[in-house]
N, C-alpha and C. Protein backbone atom coordinates (compact mmCIF):
# COMPACT_ATOMS: atom_id res chain seq x y z
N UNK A 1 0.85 -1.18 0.00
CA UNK A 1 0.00 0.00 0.00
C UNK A 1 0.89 1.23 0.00
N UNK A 2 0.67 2.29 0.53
CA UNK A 2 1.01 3.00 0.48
C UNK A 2 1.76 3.82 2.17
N UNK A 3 2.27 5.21 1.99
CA UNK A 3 2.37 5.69 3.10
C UNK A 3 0.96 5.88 4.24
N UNK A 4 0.20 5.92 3.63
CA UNK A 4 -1.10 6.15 4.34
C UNK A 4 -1.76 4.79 5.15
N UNK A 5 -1.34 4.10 4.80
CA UNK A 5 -2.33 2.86 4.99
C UNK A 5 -2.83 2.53 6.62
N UNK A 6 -3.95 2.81 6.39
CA UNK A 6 -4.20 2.84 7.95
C UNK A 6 -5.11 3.98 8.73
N UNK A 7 -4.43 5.15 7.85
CA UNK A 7 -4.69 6.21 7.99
C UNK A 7 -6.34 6.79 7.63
N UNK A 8 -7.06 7.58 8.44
CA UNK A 8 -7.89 7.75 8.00
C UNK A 8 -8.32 8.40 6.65
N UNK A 9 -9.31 8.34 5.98
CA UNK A 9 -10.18 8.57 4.43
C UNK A 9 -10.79 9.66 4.74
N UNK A 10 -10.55 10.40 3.84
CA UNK A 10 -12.27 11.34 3.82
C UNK A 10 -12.41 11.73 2.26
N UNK A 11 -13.53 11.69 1.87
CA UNK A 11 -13.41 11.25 0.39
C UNK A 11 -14.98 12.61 -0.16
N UNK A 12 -14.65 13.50 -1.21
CA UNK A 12 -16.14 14.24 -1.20
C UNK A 12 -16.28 14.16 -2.81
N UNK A 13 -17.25 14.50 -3.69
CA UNK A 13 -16.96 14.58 -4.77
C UNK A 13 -18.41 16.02 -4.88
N UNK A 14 -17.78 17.10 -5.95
CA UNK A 14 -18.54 17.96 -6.42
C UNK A 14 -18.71 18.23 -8.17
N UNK A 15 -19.56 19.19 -8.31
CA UNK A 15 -20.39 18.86 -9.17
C UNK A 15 -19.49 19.52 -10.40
N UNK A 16 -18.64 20.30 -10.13
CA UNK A 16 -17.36 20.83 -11.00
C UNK A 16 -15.95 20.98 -10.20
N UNK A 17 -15.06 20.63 -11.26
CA UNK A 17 -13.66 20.29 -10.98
C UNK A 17 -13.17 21.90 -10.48
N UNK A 18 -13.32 22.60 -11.00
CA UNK A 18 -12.77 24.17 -10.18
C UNK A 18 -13.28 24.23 -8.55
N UNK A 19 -14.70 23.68 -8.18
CA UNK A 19 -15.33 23.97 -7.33
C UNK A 19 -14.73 23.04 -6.26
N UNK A 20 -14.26 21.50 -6.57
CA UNK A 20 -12.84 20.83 -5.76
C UNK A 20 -11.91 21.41 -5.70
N UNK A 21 -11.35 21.95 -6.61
CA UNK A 21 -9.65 23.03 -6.47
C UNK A 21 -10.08 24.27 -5.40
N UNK A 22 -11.56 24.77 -5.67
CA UNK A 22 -11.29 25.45 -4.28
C UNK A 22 -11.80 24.85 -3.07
N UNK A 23 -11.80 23.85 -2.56
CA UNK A 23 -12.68 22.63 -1.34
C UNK A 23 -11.58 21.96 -1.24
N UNK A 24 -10.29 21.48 -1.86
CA UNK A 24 -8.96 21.05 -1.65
C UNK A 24 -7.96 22.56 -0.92
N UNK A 25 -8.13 23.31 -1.76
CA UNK A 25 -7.58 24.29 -0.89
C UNK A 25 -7.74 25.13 0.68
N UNK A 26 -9.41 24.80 0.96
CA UNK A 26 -10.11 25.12 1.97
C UNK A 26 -9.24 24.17 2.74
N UNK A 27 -9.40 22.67 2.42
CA UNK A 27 -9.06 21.55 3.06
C UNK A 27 -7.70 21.25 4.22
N UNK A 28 -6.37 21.82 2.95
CA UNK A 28 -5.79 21.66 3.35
C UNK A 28 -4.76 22.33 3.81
N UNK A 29 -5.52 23.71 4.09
CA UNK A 29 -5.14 25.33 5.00
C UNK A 29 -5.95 24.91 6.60
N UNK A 30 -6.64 24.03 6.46
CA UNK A 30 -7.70 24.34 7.99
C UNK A 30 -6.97 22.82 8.74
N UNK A 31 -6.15 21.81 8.25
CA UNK A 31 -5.83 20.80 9.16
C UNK A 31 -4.53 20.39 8.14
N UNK A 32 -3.87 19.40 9.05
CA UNK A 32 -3.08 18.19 8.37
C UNK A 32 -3.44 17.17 7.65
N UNK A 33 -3.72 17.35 6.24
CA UNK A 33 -4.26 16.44 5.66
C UNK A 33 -3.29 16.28 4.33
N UNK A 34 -3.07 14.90 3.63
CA UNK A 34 -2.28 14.79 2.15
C UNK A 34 -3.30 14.88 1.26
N UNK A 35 -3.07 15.37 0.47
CA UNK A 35 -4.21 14.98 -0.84
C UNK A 35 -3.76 13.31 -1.33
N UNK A 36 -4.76 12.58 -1.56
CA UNK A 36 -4.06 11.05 -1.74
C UNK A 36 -4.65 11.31 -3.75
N UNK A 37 -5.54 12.08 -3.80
CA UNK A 37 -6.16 11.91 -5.15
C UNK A 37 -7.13 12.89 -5.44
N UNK A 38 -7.20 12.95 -6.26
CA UNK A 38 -8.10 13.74 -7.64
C UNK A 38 -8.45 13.40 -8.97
N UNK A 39 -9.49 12.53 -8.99
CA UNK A 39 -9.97 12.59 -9.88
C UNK A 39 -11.43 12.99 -10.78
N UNK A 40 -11.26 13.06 -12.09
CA UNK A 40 -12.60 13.46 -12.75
C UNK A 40 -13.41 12.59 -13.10
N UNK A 41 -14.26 13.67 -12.97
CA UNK A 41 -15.83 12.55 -13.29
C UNK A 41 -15.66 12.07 -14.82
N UNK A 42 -15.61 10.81 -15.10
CA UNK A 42 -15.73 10.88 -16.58
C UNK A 42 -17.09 11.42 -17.04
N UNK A 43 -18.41 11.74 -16.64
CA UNK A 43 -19.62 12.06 -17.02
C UNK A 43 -19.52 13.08 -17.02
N UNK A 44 -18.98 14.23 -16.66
CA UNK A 44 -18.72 15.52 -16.14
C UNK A 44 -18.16 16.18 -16.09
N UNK A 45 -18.16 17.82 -15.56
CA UNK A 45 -17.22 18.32 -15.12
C UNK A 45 -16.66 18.02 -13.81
N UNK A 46 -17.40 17.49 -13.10
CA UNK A 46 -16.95 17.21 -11.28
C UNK A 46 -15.95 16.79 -11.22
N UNK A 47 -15.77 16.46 -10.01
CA UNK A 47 -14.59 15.66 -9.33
C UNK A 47 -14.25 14.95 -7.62
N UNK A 48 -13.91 14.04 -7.53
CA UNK A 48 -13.78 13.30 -6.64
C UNK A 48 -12.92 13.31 -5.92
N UNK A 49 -12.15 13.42 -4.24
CA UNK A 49 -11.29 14.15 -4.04
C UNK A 49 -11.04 13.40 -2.72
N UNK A 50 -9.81 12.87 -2.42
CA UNK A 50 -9.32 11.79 -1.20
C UNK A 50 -8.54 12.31 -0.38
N UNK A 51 -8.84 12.68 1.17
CA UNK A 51 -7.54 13.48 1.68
C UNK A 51 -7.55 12.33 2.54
N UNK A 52 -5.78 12.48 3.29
CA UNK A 52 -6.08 11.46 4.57
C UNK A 52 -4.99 12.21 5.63
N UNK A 53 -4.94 11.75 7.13
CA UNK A 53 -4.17 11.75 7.85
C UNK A 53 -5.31 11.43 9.30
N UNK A 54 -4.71 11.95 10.49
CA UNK A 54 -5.39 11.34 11.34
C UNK A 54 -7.02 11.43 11.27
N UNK A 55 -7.78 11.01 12.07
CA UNK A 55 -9.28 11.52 11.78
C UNK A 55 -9.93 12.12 12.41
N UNK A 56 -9.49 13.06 13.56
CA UNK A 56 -9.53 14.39 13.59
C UNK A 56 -9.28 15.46 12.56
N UNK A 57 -7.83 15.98 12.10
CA UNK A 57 -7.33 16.20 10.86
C UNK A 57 -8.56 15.94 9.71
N UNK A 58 -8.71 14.81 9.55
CA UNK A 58 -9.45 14.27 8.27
C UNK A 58 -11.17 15.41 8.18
N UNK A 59 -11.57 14.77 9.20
CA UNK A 59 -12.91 15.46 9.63
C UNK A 59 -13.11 17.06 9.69
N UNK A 60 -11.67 17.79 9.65
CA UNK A 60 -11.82 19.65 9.92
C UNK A 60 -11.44 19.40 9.14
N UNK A 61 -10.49 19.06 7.97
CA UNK A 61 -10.43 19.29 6.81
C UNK A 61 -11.82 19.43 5.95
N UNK A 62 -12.45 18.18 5.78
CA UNK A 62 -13.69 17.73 5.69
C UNK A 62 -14.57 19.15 5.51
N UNK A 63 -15.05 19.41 6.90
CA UNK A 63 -15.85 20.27 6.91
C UNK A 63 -15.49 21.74 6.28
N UNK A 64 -13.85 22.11 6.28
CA UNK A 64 -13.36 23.04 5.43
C UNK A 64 -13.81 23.49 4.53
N UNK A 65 -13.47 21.93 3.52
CA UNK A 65 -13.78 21.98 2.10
C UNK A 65 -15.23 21.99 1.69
N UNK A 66 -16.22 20.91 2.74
CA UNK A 66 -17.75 21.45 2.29
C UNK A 66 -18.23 22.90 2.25
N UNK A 67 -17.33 23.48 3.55
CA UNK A 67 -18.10 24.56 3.74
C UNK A 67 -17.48 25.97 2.68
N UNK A 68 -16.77 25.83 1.97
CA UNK A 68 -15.79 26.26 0.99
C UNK A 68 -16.31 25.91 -0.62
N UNK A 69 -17.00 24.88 -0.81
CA UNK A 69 -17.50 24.15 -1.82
C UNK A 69 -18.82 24.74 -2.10
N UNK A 70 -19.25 24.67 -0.44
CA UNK A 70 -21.24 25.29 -0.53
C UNK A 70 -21.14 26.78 -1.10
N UNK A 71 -20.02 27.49 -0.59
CA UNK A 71 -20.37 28.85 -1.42
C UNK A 71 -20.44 28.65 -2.80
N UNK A 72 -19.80 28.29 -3.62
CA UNK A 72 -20.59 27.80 -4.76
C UNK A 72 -20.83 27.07 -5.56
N UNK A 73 -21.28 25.99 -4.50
CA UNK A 73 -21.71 24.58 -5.73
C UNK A 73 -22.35 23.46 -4.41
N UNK A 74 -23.03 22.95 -4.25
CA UNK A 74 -23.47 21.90 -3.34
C UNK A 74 -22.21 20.65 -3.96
N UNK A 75 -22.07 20.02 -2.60
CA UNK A 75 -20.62 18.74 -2.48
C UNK A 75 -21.94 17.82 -2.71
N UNK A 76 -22.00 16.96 -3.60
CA UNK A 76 -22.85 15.71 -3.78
C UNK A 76 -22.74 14.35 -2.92
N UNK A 77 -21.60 14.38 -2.74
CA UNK A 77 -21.78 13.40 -2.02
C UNK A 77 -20.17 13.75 -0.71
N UNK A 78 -20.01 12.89 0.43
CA UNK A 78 -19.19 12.79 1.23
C UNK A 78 -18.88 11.54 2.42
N UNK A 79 -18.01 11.38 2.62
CA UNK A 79 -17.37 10.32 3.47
C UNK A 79 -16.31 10.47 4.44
N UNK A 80 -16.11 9.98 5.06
CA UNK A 80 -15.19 9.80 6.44
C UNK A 80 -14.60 8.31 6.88
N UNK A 81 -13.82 7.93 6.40
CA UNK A 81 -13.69 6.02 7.03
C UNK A 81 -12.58 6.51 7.87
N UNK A 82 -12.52 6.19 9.34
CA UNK A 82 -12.35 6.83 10.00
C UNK A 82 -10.79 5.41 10.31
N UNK A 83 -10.77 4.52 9.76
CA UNK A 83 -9.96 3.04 9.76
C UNK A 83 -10.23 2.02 8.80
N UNK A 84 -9.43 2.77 7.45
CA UNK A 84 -9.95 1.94 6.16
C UNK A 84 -9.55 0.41 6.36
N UNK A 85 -10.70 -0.57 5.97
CA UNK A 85 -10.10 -1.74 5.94
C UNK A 85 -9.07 -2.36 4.67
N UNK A 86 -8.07 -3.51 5.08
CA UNK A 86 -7.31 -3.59 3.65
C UNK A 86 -8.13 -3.61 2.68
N UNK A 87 -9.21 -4.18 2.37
CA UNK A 87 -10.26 -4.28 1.24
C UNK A 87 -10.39 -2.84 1.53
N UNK A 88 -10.78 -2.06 1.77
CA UNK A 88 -10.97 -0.71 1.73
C UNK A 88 -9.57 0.21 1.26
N UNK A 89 -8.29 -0.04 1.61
CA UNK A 89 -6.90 0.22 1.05
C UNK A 89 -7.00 -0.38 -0.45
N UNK A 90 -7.00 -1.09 -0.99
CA UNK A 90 -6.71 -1.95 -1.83
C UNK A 90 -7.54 -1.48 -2.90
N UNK A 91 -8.68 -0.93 -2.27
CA UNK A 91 -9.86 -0.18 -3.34
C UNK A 91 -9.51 0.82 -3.91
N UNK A 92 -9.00 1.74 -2.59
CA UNK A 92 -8.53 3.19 -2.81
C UNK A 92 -7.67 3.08 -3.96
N UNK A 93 -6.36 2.28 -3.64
CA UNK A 93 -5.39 2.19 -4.27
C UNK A 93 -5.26 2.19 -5.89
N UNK A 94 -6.32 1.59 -6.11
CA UNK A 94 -6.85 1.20 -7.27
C UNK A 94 -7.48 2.14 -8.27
N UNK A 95 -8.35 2.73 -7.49
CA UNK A 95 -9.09 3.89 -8.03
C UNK A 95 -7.70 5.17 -8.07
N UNK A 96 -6.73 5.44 -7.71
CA UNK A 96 -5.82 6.52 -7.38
C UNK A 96 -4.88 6.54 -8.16
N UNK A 97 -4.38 4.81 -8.64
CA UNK A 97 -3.81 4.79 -9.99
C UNK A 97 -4.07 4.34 -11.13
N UNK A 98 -5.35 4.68 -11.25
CA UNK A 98 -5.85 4.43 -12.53
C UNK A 98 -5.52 5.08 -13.93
């Protein structure tokens, strides 16, 4: 796996890729978090967006970037795995180097 493994997930995806570049930047000014990934929607303009480190960290990042995102664009969806399982590593991993 990786350096992270273990580490907590927090995973959001919005409805345009500019509107993640500014919800990644919210993100990772307000805690300790890595960006693990970014990717695009193939249907879309959106984008899907993986930070990790502890899950405190993870979670104020989290709310950073929603609340950074809502000014203009609603976050569609969001997550928190707060202790990814290896099947849950192994997923990530997958999707990150695609």
């Amino acid at each position: 796996m990786g350096e992270y493994n273990g580490a907590a997930v927090g995973a959001f995806e919005t409805d345009s890729y500019l509107v993640a570049c500014v919800a990644v930047d919210a993100a990772v000014k307000a805690a300790d978090v890595k960006v693990e990934g970014v990717e695009r929607n193939r249907l879309g303009s959106g984008a899907c967006v993986k930070l990790r480190g502890r899950i405190s960290d993870v979670r104020a990042a989290m709310d950073a970037a929603e609340e950074a995102a809502r000014r203009m664009s609603p976050v569609t969806k969001s997550v928190v795995i707060p202790a990814p399982t290896e099947g849950t590593e192994k997923m990530l991993q997958m999707t990150i180097r695609k």
